[in-house]
Protein backbone atom coordinates (compact mmCIF):
# COMPACT_ATOMS: atom_id res chain seq x y z
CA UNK A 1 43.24 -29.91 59.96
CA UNK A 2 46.11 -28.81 62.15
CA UNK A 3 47.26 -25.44 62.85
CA UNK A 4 50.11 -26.66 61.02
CA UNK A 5 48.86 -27.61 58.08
CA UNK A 6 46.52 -24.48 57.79
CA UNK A 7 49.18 -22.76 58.11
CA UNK A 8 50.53 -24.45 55.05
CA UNK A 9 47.46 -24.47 53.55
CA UNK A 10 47.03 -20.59 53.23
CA UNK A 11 51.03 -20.01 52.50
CA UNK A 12 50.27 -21.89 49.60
CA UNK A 13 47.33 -20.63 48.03
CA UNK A 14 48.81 -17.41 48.98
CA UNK A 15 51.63 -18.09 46.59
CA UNK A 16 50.26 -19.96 44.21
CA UNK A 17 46.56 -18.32 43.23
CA UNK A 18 47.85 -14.90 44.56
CA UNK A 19 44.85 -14.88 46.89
CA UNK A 20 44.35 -11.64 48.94
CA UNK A 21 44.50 -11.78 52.89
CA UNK A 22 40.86 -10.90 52.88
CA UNK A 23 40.03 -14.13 50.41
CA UNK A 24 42.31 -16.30 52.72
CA UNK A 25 40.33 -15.74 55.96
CA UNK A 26 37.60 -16.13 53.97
CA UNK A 27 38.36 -19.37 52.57
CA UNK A 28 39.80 -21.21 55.63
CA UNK A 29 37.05 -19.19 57.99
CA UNK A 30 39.74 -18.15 60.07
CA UNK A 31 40.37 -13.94 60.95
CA UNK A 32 42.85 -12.15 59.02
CA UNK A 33 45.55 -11.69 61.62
CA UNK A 34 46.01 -15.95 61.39
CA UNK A 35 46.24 -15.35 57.97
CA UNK A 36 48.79 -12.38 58.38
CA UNK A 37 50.81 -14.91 61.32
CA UNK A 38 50.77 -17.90 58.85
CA UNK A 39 52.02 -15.50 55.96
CA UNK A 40 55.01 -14.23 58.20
CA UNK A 41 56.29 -17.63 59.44
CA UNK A 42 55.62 -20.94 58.77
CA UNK A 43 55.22 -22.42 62.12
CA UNK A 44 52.36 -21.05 64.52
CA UNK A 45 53.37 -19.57 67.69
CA UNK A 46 53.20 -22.19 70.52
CA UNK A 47 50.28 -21.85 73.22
CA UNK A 48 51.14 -19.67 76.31
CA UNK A 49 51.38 -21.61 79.30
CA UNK A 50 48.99 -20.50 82.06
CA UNK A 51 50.12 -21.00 85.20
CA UNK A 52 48.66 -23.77 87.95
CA UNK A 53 45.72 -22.25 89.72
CA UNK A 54 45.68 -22.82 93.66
CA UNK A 55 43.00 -25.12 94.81
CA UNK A 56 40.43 -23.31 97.66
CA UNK A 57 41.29 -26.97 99.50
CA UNK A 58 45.16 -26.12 99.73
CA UNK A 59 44.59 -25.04 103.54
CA UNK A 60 42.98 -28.06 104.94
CA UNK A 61 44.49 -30.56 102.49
CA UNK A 62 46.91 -31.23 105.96
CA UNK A 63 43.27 -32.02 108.04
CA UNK A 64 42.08 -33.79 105.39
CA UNK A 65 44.88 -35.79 105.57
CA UNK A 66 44.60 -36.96 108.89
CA UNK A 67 41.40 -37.76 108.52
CA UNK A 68 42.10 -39.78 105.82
CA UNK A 69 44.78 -41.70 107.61
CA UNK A 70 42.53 -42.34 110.79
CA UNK A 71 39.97 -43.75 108.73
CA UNK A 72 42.46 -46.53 107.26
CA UNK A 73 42.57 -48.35 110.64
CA UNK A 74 38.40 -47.50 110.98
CA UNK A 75 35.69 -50.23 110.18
CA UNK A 76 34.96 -49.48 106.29
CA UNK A 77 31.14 -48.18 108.07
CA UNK A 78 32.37 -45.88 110.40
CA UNK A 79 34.97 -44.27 107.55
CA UNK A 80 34.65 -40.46 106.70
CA UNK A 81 32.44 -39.32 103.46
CA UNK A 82 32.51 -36.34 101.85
CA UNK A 83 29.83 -34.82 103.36
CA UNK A 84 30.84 -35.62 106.93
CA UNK A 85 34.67 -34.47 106.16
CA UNK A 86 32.90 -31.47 104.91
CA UNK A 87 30.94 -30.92 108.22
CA UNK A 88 33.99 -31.80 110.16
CA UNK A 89 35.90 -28.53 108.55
CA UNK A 90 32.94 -26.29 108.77
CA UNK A 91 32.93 -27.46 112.88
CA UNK A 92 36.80 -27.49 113.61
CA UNK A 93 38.26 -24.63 111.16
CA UNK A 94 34.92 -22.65 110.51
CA UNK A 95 36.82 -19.04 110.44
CA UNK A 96 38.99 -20.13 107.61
CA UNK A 97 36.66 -21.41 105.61
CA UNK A 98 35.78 -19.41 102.72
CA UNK A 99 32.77 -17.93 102.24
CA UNK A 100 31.21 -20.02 99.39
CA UNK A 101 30.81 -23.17 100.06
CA UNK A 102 32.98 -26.22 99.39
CA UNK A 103 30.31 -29.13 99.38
CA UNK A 104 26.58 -28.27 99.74
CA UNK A 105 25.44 -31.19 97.47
């Protein structure tokens, strides 16, 4: 069932059996104040938009990058992994790496 038609759901039975707030929540298992919010309008709120995170890569996506670019003219054996890109960033930029690690696997 969608938020939606919960919320339709409990306006109804609010209207027509004259059910308590208490008896909605505890019909639809949902808490009170969802009963209270589908009882004051009929539409649910919409979700809050979080924000994008930044990604503990954004400093060396620019030396990743090269890297990646060499490697398209490499032999596909002599091409960077992970693990070696990894290594390479720990060697070249080891100050600004942050403390936990990014690829220990």
């Amino acid at each position: 069932m969608t938020k939606v038609e919960l919320f339709a759901a409990i306006r109804r039975d609010a209207r027509v059996e004259g059910l308590s707030q208490r008896a909605l929540a505890a019909k639809y298992g949902v808490h009170r104040r969802m009963v209270a919010e589908a009882l004051a309008s009929a539409w649910p709120r919409p979700r809050k938009k979080m924000p994008p995170r930044q990604s503990r890569l954004d400093p060396f996506k620019p030396a990743i990058d090269q890297m990646l670019w060499a490697d398209l003219s490499a032999s596909r054996k002599q091409r960077h992994t992970v693990r070696r890109i990894f290594q390479r960033l720990v060697a070249e930029q080891e100050s600004a790496l942050p403390d936990r690690r990014l690829g220990d696997r």
